[in-house]
N, C-alpha and C. Protein backbone atom coordinates (compact mmCIF):
# COMPACT_ATOMS: atom_id res chain seq x y z
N UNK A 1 0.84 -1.19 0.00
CA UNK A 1 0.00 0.00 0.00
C UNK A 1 0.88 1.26 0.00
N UNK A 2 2.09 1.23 0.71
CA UNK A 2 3.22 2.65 1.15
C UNK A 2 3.53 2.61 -0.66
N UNK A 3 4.09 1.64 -1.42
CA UNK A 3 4.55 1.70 -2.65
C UNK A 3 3.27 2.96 -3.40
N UNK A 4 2.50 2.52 -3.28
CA UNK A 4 0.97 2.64 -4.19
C UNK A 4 0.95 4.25 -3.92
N UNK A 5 0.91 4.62 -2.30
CA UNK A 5 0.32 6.39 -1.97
C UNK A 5 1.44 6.58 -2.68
N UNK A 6 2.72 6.47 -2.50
CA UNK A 6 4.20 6.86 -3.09
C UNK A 6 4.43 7.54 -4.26
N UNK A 7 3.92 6.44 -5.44
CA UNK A 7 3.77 6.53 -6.50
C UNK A 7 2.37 7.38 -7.02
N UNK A 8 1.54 7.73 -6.11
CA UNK A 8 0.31 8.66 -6.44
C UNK A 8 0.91 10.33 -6.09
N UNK A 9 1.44 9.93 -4.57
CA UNK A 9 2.16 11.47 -4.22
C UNK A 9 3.13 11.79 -5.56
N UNK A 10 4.21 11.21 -5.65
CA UNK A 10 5.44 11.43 -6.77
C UNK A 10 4.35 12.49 -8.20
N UNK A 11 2.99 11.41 -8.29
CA UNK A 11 2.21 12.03 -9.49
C UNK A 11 1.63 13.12 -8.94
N UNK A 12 1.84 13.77 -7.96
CA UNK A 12 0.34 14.88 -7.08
C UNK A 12 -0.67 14.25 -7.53
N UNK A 13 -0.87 13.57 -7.37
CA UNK A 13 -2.36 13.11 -7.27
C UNK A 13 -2.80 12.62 -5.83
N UNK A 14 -1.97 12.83 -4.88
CA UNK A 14 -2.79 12.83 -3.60
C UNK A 14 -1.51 13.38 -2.34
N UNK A 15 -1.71 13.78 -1.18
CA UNK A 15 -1.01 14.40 -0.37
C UNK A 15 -1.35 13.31 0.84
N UNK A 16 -0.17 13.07 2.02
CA UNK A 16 -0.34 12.80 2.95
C UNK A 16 -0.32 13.98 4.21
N UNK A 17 -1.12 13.60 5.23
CA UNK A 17 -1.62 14.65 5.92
C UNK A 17 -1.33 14.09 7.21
N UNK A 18 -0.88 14.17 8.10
CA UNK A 18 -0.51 13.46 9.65
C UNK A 18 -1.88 13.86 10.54
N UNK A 19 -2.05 13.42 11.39
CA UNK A 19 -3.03 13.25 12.22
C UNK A 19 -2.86 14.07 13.42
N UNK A 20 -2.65 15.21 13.56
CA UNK A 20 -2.32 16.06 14.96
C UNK A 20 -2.84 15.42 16.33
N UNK A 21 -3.68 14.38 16.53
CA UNK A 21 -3.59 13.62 17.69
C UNK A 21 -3.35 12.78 17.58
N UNK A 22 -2.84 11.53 16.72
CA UNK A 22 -2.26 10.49 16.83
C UNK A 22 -1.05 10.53 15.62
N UNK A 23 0.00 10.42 16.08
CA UNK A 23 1.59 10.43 15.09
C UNK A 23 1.52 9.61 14.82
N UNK A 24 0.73 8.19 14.88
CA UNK A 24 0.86 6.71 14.23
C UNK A 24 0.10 6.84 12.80
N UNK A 25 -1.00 8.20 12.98
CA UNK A 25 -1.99 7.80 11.59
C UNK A 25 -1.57 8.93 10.37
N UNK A 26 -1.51 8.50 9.42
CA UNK A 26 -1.83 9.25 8.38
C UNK A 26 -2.66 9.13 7.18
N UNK A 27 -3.10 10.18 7.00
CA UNK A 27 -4.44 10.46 6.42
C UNK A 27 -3.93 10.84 5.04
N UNK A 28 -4.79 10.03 3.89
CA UNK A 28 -4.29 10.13 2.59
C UNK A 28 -5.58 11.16 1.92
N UNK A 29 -4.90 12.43 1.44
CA UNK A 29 -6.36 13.04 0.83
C UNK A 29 -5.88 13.21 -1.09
N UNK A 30 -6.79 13.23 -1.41
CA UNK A 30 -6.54 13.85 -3.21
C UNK A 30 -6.57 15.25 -2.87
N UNK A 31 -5.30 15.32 -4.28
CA UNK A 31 -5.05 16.81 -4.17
C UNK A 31 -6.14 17.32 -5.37
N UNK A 32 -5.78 18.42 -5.69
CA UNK A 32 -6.86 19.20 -7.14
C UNK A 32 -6.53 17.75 -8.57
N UNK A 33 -5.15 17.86 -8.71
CA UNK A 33 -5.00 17.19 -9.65
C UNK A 33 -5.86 16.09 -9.50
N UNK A 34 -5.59 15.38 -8.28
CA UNK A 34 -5.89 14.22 -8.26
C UNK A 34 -7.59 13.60 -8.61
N UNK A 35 -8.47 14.77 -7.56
CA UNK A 35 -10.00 14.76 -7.64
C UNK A 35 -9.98 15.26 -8.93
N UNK A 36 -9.41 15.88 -9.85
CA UNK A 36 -10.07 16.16 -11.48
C UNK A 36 -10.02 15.04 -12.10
N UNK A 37 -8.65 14.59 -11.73
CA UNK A 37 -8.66 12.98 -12.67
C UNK A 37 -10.06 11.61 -12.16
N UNK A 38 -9.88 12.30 -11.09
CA UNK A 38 -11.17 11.34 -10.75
C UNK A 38 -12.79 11.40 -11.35
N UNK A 39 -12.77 13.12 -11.28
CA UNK A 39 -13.98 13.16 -11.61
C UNK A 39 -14.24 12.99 -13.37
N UNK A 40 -13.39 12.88 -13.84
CA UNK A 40 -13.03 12.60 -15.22
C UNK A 40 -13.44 11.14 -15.48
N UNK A 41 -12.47 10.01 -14.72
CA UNK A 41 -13.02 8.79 -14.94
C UNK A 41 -14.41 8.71 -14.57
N UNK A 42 -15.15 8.98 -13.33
CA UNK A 42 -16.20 8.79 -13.08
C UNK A 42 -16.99 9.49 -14.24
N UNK A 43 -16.80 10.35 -14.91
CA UNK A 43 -17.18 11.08 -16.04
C UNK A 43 -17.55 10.03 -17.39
N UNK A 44 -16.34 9.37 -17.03
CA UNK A 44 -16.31 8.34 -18.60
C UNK A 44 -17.06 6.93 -18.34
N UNK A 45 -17.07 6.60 -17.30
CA UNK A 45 -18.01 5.33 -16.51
C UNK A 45 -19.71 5.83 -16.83
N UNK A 46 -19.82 6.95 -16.65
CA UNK A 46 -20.97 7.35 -16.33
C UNK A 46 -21.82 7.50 -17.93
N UNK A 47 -21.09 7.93 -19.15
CA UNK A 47 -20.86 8.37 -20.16
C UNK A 47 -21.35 7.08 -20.59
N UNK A 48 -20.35 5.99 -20.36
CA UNK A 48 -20.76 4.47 -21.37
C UNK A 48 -22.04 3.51 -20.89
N UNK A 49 -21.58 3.77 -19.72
CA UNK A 49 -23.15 3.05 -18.63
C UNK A 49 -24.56 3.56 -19.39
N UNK A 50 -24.26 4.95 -19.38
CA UNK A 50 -25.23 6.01 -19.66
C UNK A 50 -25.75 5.19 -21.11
N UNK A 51 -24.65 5.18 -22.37
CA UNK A 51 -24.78 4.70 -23.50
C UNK A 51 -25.42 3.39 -23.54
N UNK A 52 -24.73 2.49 -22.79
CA UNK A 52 -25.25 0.62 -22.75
C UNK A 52 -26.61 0.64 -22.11
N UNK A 53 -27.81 1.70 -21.41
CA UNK A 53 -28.48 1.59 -20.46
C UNK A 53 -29.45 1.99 -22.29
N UNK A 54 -29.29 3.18 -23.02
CA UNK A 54 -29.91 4.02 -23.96
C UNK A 54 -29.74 2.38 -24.84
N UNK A 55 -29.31 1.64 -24.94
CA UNK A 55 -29.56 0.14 -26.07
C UNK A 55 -29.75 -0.86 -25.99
N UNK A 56 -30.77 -0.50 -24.26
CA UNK A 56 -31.42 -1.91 -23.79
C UNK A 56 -32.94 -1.66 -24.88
N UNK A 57 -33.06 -2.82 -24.61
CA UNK A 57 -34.81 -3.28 -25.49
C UNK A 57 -35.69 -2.35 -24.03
N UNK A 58 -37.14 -2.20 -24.51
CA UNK A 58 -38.27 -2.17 -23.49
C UNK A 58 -38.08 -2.91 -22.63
N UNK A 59 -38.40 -4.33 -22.90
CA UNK A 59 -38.44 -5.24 -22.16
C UNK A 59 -37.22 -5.68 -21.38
N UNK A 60 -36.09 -5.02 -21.72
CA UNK A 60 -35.21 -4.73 -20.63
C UNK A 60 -34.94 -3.79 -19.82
N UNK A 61 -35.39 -2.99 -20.09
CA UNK A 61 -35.35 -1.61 -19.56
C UNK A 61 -35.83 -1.87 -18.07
N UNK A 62 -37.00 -2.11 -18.30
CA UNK A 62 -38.51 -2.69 -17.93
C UNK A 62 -37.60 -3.50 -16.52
N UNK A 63 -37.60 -4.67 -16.90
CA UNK A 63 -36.79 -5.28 -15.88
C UNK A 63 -35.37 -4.56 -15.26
N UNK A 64 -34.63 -3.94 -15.77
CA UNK A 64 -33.84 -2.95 -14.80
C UNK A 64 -34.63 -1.91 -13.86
N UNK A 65 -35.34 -1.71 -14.38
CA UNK A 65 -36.30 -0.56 -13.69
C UNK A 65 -37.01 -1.02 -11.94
N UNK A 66 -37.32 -2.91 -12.69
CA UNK A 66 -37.96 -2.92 -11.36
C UNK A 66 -36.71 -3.50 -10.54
N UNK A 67 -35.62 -4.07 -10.84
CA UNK A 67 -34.43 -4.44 -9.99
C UNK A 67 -33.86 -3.43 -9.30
N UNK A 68 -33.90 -2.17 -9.70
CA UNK A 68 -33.26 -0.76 -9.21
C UNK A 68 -34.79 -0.76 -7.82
N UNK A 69 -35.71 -0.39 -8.19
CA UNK A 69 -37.10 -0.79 -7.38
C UNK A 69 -36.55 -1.57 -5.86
N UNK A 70 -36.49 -2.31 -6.36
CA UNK A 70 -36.28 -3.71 -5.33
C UNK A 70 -34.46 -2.94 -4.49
N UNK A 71 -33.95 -3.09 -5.16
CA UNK A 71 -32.63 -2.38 -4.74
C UNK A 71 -32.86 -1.45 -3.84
N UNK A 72 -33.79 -0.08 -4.08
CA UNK A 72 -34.20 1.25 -3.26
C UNK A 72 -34.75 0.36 -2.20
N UNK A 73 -35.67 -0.38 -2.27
CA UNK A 73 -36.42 -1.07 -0.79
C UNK A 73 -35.72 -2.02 0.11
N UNK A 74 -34.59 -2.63 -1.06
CA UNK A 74 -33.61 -3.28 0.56
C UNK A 74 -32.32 -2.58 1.01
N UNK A 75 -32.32 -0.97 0.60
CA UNK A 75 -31.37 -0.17 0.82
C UNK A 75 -32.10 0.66 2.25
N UNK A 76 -33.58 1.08 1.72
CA UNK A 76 -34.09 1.73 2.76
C UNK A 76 -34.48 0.69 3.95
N UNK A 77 -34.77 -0.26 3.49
CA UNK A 77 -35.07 -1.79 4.86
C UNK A 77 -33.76 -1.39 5.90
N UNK A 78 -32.87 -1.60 5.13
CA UNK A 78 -31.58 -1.90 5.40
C UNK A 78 -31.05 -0.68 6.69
N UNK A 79 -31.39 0.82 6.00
CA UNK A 79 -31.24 2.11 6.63
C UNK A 79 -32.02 2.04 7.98
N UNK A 80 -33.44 1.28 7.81
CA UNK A 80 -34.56 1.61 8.99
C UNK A 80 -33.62 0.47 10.22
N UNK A 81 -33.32 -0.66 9.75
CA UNK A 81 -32.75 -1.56 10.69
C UNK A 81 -31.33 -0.71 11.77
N UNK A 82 -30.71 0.09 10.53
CA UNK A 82 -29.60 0.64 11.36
C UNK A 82 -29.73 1.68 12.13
N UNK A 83 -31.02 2.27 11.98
CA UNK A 83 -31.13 3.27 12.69
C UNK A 83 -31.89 2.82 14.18
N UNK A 84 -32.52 1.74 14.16
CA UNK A 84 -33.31 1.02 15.43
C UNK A 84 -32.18 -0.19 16.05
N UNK A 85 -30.99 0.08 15.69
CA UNK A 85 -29.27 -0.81 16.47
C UNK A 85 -28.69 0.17 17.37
């Protein structure tokens, strides 16, 4: 993992930040560079998804529609349980 931030810092694409109450932790944040490149890929994910979703049939659509459905209700199930723990 030390190789990996290393080679991201060397690129600025992210900064290490020390922890002013604990000297054991450090905190890895993205720098500008780094969050543009990000929001870029998420840009291009979003772009082709976007495309492959526009050349489903009806009848697929249809069925994504109600799986996303089902998805929202065991996300919110899921939320009500954690909030009554």
């Amino acid at each position: 993992m030390t190789r990996i931030v290393t080679g991201l810092e060397k690129e600025g694409l992210v900064q290490r930040i020390g922890d002013p109450r604990d000297r054991r932790l450090t905190r890895i944040q993205a720098t500008t560079k780094g969050q543009k490149m990000l929001a870029a890929g998420r840009a291009r994910r979003v772009e082709k998804l976007a495309a492959a979703v526009g050349d489903l049939r009806a009848s697929e659509l249809a069925e994504l529609t109600r799986g996303v459905h089902l998805l929202q209700e065991i996300i919110g199930s899921m939320r009500e349980n954690r909030s009554t723990t």
